[in-house]
C-alpha atoms as a PDB file:
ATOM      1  CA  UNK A   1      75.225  71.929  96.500  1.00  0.00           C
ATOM      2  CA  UNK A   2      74.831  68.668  98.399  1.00  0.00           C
ATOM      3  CA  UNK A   3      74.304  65.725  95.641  1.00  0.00           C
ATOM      4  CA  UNK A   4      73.805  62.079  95.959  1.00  0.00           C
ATOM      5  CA  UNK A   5      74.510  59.846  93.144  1.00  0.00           C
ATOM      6  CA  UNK A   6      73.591  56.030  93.501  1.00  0.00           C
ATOM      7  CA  UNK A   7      75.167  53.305  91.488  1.00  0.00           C
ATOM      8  CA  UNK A   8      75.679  49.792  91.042  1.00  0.00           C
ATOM      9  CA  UNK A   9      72.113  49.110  89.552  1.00  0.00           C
ATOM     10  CA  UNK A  10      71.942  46.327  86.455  1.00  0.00           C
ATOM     11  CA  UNK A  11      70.063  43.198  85.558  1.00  0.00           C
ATOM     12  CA  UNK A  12      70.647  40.285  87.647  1.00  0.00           C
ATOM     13  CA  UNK A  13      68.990  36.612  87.513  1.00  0.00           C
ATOM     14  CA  UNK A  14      66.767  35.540  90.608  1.00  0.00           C
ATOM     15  CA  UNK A  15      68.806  34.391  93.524  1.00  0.00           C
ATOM     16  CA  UNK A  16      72.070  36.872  92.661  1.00  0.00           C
ATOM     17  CA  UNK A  17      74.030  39.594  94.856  1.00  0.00           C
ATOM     18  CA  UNK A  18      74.361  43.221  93.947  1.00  0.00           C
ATOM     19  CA  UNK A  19      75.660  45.804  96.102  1.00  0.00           C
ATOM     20  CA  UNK A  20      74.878  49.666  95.319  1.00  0.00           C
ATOM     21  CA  UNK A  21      76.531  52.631  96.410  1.00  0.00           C
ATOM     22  CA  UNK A  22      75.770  56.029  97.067  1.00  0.00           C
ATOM     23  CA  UNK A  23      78.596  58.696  97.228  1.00  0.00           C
ATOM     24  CA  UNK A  24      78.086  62.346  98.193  1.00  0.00           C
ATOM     25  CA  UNK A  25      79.962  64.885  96.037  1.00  0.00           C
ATOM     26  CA  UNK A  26      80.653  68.680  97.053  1.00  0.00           C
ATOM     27  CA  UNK A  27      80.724  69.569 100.978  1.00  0.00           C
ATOM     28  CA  UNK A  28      80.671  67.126 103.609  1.00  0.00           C
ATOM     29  CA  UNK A  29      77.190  66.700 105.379  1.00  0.00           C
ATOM     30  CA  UNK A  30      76.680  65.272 108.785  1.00  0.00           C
ATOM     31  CA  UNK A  31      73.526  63.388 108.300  1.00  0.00           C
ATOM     32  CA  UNK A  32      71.718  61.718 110.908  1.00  0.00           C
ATOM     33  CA  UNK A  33      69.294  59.815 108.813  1.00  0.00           C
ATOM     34  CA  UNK A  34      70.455  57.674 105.540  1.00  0.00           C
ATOM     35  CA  UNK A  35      67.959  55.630 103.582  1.00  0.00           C
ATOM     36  CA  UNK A  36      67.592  53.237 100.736  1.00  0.00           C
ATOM     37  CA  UNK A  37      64.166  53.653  98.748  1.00  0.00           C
ATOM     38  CA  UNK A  38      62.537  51.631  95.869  1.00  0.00           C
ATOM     39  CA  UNK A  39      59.747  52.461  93.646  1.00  0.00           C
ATOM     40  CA  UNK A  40      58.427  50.031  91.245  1.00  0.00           C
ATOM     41  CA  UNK A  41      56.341  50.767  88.220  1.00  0.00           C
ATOM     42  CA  UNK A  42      52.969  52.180  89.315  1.00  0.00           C
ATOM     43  CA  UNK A  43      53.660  51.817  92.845  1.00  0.00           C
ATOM     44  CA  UNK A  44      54.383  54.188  95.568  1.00  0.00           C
ATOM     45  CA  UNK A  45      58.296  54.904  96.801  1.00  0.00           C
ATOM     46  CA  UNK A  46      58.378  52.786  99.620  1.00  0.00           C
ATOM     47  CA  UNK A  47      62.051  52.836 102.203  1.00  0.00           C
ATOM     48  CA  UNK A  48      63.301  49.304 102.785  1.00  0.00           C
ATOM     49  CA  UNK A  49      66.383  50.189 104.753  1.00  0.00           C
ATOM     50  CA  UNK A  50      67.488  53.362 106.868  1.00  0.00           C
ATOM     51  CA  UNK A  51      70.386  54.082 109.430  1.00  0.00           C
ATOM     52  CA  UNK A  52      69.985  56.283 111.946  1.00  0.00           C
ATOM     53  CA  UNK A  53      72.503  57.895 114.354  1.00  0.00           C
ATOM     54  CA  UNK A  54      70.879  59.341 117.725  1.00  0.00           C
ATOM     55  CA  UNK A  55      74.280  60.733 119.616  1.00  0.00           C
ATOM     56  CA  UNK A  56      76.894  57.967 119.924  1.00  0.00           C
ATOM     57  CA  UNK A  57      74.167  55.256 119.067  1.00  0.00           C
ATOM     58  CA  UNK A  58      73.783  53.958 115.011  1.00  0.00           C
ATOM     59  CA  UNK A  59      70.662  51.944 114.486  1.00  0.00           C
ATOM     60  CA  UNK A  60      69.491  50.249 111.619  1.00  0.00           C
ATOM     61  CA  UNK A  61      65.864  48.820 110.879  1.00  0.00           C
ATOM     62  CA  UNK A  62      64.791  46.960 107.224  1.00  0.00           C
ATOM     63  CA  UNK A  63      61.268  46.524 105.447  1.00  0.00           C
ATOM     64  CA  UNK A  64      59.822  42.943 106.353  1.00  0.00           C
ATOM     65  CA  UNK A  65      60.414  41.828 102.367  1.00  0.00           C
ATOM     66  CA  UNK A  66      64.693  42.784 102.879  1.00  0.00           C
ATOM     67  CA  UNK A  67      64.621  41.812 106.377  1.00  0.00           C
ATOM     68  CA  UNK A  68      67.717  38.891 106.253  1.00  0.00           C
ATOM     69  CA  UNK A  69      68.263  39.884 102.582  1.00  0.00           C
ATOM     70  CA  UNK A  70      69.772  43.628 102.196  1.00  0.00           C
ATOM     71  CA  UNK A  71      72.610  45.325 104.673  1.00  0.00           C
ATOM     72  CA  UNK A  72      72.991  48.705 104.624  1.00  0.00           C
ATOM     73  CA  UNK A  73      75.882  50.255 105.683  1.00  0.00           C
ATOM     74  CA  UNK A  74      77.323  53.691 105.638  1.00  0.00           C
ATOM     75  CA  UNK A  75      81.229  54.644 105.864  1.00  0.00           C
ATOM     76  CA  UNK A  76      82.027  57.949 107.048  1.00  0.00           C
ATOM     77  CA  UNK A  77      85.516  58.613 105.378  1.00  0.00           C
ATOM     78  CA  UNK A  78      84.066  57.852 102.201  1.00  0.00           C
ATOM     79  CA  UNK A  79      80.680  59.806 102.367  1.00  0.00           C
ATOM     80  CA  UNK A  80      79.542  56.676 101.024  1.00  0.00           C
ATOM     81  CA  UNK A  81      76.165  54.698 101.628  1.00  0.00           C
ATOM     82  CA  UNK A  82      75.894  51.205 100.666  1.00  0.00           C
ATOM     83  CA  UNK A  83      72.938  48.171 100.343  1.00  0.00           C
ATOM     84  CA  UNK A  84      73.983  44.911  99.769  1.00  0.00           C
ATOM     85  CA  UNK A  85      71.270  42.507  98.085  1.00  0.00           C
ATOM     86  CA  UNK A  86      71.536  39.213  98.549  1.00  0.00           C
ATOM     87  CA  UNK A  87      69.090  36.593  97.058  1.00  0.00           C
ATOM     88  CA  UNK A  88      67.346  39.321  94.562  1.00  0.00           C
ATOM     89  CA  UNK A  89      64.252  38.338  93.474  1.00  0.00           C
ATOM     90  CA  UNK A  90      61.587  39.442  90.612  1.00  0.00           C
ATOM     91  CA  UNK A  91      59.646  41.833  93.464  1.00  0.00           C
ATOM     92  CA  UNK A  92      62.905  43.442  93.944  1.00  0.00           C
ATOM     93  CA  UNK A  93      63.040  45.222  90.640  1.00  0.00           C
ATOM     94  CA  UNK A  94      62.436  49.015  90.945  1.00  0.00           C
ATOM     95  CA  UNK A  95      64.546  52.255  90.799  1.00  0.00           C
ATOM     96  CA  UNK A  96      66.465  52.649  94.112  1.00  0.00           C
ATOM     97  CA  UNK A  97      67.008  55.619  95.479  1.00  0.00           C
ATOM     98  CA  UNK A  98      69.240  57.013  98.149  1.00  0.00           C
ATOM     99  CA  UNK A  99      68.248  59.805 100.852  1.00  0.00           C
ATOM    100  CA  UNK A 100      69.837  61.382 103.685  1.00  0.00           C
ATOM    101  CA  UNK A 101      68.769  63.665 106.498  1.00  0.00           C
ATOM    102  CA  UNK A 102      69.725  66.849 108.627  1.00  0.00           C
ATOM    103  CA  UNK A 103      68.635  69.905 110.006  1.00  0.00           C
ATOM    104  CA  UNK A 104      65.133  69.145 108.972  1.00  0.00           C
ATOM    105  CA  UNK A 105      65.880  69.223 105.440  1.00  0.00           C
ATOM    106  CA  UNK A 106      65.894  65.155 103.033  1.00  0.00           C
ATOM    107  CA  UNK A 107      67.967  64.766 100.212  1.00  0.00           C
ATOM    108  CA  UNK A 108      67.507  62.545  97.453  1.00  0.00           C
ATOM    109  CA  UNK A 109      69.705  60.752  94.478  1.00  0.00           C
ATOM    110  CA  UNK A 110      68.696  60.290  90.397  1.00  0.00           C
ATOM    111  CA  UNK A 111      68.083  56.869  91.291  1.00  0.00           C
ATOM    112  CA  UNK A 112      69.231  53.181  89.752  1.00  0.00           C
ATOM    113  CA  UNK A 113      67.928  51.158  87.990  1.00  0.00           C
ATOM    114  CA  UNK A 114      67.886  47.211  89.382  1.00  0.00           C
ATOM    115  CA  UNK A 115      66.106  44.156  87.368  1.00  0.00           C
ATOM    116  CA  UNK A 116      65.803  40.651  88.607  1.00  0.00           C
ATOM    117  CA  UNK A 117      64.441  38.512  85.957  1.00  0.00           C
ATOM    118  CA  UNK A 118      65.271  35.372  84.786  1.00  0.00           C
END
């Protein structure tokens, strides 16, 4: 029932902005865990950005190769999960994923596609 569709994805030059969303459709979740994932062609999924929520506390931690780069954020209202790339470069290309956790159980999205490529 729970579904998470990403979006946003494209073909941008070196150097550009994109910004991808997640939105969760069907009945509200109250994750404590929400994650942006990459995989690149013949390369392992790897998690470059994750919020976390531990009672009233929200953390957020990066992969070293975002770090300064990508922002995740997550608003509530919406159900929505968001990472904001700036200065994309060619190592950034890879499907993206979206994931969220709770009650032991991860989630996962279709996936978009992002290109940087001059």
């Amino acid at each position: 029932q729970i579904q998470l569709v990403e979006s946003g994805g494209g073909l941008v030059r070196p150097g550009d902005s994109l910004t991808l969303s997640c939105v969760f459709s069907g009945h509200a979740v109250n994750f404590t865990t929400m994650r942006w994932a990459r995989q690149a062609p013949g390369k392992e999924r790897e998690v470059v950005a994750a919020v976390v929520d531990r009672g009233t506390r929200r953390g957020k931690g990066y992969k070293n190769a975002v770090e300064g780069r990508f922002t995740i954020s997550r608003d509530d209202a919406k159900n929505t999960l968001y990472l904001e790339m700036n200065n994309l470069k060619p190592e950034d290309t890879a499907v993206y994923y979206c994931s969220a956790s709770a009650d032991g159980s991860e989630y996962w999205g279709q996936g978009t596609q992002v290109t940087v490529s001059s």
